[in-house]
Protein backbone atom coordinates (compact mmCIF):
# COMPACT_ATOMS: atom_id res chain seq x y z
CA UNK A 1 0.00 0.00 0.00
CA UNK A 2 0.85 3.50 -0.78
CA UNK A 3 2.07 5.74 1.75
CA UNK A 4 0.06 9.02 2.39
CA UNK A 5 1.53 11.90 0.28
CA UNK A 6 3.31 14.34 3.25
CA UNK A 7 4.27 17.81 2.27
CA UNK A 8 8.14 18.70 3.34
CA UNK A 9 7.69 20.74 6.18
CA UNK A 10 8.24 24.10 5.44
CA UNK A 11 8.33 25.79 8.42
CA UNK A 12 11.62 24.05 9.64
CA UNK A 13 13.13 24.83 6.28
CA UNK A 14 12.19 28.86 5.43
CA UNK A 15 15.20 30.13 7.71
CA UNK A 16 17.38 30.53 5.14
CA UNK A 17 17.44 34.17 4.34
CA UNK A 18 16.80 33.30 0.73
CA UNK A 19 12.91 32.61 0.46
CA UNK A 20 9.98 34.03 2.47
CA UNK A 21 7.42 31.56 3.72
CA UNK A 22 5.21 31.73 0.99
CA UNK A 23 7.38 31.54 -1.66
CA UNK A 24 9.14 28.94 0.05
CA UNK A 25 5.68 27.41 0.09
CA UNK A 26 5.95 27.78 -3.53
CA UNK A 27 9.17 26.08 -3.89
CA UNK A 28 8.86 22.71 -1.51
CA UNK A 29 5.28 22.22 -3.53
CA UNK A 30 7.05 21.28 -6.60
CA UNK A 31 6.36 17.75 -5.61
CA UNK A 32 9.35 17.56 -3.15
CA UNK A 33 8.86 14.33 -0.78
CA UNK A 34 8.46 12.59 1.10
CA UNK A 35 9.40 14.09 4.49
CA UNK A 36 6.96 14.99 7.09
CA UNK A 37 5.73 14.55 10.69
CA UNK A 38 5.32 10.81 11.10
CA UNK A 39 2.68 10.91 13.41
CA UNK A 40 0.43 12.97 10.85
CA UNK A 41 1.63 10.61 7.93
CA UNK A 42 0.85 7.42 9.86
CA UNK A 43 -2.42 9.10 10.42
CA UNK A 44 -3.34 10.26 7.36
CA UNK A 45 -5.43 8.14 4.51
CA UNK A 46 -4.76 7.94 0.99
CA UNK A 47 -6.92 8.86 -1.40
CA UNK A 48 -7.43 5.91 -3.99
CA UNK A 49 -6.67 7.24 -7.14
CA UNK A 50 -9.10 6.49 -9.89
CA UNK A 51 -8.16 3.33 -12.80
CA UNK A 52 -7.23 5.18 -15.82
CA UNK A 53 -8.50 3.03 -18.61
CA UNK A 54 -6.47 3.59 -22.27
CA UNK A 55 -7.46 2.29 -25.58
CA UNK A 56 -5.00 -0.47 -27.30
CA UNK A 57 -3.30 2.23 -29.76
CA UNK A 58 -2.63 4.61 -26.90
CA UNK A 59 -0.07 2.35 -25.61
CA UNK A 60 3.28 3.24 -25.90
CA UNK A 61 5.13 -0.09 -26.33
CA UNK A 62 8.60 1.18 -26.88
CA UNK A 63 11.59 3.68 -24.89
CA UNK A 64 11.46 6.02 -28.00
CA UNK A 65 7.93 6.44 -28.27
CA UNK A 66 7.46 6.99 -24.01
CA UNK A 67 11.12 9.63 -23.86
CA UNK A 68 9.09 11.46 -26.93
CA UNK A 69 5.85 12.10 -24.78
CA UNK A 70 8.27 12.61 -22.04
CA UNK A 71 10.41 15.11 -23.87
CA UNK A 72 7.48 17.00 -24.96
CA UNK A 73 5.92 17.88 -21.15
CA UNK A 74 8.33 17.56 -18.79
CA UNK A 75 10.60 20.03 -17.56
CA UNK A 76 13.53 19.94 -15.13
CA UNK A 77 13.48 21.70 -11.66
CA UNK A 78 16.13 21.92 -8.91
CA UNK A 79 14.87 20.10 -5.88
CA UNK A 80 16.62 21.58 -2.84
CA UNK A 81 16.83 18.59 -0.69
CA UNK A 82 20.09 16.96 0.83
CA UNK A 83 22.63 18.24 -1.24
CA UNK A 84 20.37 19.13 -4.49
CA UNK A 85 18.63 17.16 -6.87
CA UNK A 86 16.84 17.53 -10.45
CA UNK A 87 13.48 16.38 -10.92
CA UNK A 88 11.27 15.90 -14.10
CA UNK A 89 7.82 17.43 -13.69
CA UNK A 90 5.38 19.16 -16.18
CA UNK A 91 5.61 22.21 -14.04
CA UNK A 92 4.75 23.66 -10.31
CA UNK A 93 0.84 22.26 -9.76
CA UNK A 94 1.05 18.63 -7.72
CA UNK A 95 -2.18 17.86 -8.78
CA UNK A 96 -1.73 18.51 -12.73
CA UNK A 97 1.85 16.16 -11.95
CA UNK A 98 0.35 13.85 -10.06
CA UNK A 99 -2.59 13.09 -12.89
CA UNK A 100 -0.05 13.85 -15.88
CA UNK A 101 2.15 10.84 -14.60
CA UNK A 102 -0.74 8.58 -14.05
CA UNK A 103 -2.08 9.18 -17.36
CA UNK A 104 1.41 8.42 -18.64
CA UNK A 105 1.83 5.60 -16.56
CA UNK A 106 -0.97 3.64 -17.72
CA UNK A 107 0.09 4.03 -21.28
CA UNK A 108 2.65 1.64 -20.13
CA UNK A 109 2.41 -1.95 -20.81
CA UNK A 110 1.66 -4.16 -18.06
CA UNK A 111 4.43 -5.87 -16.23
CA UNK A 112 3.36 -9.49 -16.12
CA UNK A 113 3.54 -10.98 -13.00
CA UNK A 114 3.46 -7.73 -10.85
CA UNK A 115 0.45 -7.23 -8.90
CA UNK A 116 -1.82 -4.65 -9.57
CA UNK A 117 -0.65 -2.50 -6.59
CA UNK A 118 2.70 -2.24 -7.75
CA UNK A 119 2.02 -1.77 -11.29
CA UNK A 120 2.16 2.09 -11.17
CA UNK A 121 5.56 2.10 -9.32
CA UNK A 122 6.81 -0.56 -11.93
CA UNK A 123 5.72 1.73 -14.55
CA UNK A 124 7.61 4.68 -13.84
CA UNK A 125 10.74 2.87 -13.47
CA UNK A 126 10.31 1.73 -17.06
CA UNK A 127 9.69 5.53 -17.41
CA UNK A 128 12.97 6.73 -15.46
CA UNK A 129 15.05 3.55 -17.40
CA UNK A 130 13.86 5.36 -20.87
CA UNK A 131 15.44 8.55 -19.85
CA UNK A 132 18.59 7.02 -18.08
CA UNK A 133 19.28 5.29 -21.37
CA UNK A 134 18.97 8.40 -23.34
CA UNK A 135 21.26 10.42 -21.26
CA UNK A 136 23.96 7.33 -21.76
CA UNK A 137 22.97 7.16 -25.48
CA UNK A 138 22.15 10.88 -26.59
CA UNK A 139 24.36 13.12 -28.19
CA UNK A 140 24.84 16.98 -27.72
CA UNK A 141 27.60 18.82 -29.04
CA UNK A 142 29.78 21.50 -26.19
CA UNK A 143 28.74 24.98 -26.45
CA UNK A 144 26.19 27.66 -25.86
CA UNK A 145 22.33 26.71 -25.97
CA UNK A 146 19.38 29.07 -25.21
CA UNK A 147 17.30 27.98 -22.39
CA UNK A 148 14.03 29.43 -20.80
CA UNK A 149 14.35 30.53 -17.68
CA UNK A 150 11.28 29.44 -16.01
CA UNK A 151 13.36 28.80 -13.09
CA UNK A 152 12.72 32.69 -11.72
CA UNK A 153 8.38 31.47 -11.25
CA UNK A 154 10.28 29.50 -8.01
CA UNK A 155 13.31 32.00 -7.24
CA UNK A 156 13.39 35.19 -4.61
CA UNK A 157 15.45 37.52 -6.19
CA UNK A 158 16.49 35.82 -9.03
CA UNK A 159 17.92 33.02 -6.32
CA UNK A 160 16.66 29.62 -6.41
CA UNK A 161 18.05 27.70 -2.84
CA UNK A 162 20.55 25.23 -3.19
CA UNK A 163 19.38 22.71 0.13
CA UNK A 164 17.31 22.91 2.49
CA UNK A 165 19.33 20.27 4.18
CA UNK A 166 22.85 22.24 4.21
CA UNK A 167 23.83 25.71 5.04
CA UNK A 168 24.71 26.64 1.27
CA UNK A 169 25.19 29.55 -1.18
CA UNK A 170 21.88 29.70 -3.48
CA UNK A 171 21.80 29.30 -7.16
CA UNK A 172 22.00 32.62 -9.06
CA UNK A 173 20.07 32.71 -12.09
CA UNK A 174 20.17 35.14 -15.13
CA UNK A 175 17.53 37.80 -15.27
CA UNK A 176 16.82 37.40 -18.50
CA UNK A 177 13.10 35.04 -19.22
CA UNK A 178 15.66 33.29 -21.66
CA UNK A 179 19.56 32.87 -21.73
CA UNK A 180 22.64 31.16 -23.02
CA UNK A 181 24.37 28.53 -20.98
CA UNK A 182 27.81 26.85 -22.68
CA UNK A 183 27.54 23.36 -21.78
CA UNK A 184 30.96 21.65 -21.25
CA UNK A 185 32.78 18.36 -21.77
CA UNK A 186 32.81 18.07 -18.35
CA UNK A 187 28.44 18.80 -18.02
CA UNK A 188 28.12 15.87 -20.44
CA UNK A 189 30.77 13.78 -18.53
CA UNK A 190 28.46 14.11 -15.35
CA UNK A 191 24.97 13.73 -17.33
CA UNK A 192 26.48 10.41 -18.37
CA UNK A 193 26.80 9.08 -14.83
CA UNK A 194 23.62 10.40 -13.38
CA UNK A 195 21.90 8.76 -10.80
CA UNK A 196 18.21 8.55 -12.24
CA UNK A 197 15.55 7.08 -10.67
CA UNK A 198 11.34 7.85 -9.98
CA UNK A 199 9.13 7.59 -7.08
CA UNK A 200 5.48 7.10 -6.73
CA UNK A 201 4.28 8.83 -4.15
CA UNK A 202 4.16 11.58 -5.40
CA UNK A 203 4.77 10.47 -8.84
CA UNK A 204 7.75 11.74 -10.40
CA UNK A 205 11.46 11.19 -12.28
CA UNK A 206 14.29 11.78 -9.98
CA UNK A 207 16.37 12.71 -12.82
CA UNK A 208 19.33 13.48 -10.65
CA UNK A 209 19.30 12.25 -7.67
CA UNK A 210 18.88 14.21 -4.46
CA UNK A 211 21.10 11.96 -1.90
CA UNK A 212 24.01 10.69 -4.48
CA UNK A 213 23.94 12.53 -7.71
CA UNK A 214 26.85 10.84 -9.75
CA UNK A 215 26.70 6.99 -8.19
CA UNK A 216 26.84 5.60 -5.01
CA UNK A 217 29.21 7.51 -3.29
CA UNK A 218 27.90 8.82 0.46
CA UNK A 219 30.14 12.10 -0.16
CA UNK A 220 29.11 13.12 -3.82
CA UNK A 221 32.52 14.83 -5.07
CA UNK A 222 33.91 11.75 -5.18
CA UNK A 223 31.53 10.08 -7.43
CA UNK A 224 32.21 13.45 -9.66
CA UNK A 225 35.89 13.09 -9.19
CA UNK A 226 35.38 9.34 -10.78
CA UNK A 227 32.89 10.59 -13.76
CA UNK A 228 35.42 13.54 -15.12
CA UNK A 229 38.46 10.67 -14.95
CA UNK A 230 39.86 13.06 -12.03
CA UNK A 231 42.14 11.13 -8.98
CA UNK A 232 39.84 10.77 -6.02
CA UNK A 233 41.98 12.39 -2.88
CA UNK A 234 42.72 10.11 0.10
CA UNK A 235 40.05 10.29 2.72
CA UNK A 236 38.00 12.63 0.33
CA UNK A 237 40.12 15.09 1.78
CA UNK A 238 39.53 17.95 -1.17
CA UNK A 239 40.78 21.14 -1.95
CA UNK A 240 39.12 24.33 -1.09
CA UNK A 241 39.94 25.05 -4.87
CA UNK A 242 38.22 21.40 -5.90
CA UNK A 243 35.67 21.74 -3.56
CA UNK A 244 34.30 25.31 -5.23
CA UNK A 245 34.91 23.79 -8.90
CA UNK A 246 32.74 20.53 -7.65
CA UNK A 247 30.12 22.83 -6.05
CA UNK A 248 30.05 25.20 -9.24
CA UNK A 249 29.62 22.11 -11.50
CA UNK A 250 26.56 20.58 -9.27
CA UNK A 251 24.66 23.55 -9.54
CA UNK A 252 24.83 24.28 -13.08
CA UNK A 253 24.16 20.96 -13.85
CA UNK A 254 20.15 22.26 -13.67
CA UNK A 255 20.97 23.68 -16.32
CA UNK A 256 23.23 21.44 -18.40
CA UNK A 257 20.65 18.83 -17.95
CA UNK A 258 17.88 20.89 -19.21
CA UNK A 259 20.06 22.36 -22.28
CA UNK A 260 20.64 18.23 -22.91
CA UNK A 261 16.92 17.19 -22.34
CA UNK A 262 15.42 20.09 -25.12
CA UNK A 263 18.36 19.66 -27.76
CA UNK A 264 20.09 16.11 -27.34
CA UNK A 265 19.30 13.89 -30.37
């Protein structure tokens, strides 16, 4: 059975000088988990979601019809949780998410021999598998791509936060409603070893994920060291100078990522 859906609690998280309480509101709603007071989420009931019922030729049988439908509504946000994640969402509204993904879902074949409670959360990891073999398989040439900035609808100040989780500098973003960001050898390096995943409740692809980015690594610069071909430093003992290039990398990877999801081929 499902666990409730549980809001990240806000209030604990809107100290950081960066957002006010409402727009920091704004900014956990984007479908971030997961995390919650237990007591309410043990006490909470979920709502059974409605069978969505598709006709035989809306199925989408194979990864390049599914990453097109993907490609075409899904957008990727920073999620500021542990040290920073991407996730792939049609936009800010949980409930338009929520029934986008379940519509999508159920255009999924059937997973024989999965019962039927488990046959949304099987879904969507066929769904995050499509896009984890495109970023391994897709190509996109370095250099400058324009971008929409949509990220500002979430940002105070033209600052999106980095983590709720850590005490970190925010993300800056341009001011401009579109921009050009220069992705590197060393952005498609990292896309290639992303950690992608989904989750169910709420419904969603993890597209970077939030706890270990690059692999499996608990401290995340090392799995970066090991996906730019970089020596790892004994007892992860990094430079000040490595640690602000690793930190600089991670963040523009939101964009990166989003420059690779809209023009990779």
């Amino acid at each position: 059975m499902m666990t409730p859906r549980t809001h990240f609690p806000i209030g604990r998280h809107c100290t950081t000088r960066i957002l006010s309480p409402a727009r920091c509101a704004a900014a956990v709603c984007l479908l971030l988990p997961l995390v919650g007071d237990s007591a309410a989420a043990q006490g909470a009931t979920a709502n059974p979601a409605k069978e969505i019922v598709v006709s035989t030729d809306q199925i989408l049988n194979d990864s390049a019809g599914r990453l097109a439908e993907m490609r075409k509504h899904l957008r990727t946000y920073w999620a500021p949780i542990e040290v920073g994640g991407i996730f792939l969402v049609p936009g800010t509204d949980d409930d338009e998410n929520d029934a986008f993904f379940r519509a999508l879902a159920a255009r999924v074949p059937l997973t024989a021999g999965v019962p039927d409670h488990r046959q949304l959360s099987k879904r969507l990891d066929i769904l995050a598998d499509d896009v984890a073999a495109f970023l391994s398989a897709a190509k996109l040439t370095p250099g400058p791509y324009r971008i929409d900035n949509y990220h500002l609808e979430l940002a105070e100040d033209g600052k999106l936060p980095y983590s709720f989780s850590f005490d970190e500098p925010p993300i800056e973003l341009p001011l401009e409603r579109t921009f050009l960001f220069t992705v590197t050898e060393e952005h498609l390096k990292l896309l290639r070893h992303l950690n992608t995943g989904a989750r169910d409740d709420p419904p969603l692809i993890e597209l970077m994920d939030v706890k270990r980015p690059y692999g499996y690594m608990t401290y995340h610069f090392l799995d970066m060291a090991e996906a730019l071909g970089e020596p790892e430093p004994r007892d992860a003992d990094f430079t000040p100078q490595q640690i602000e290039r690793y930190s600089r990398l991670h963040r523009e990877m939101l964009f990166a990522a989003q420059a690779f999801w809209i023009y990779a081929q």
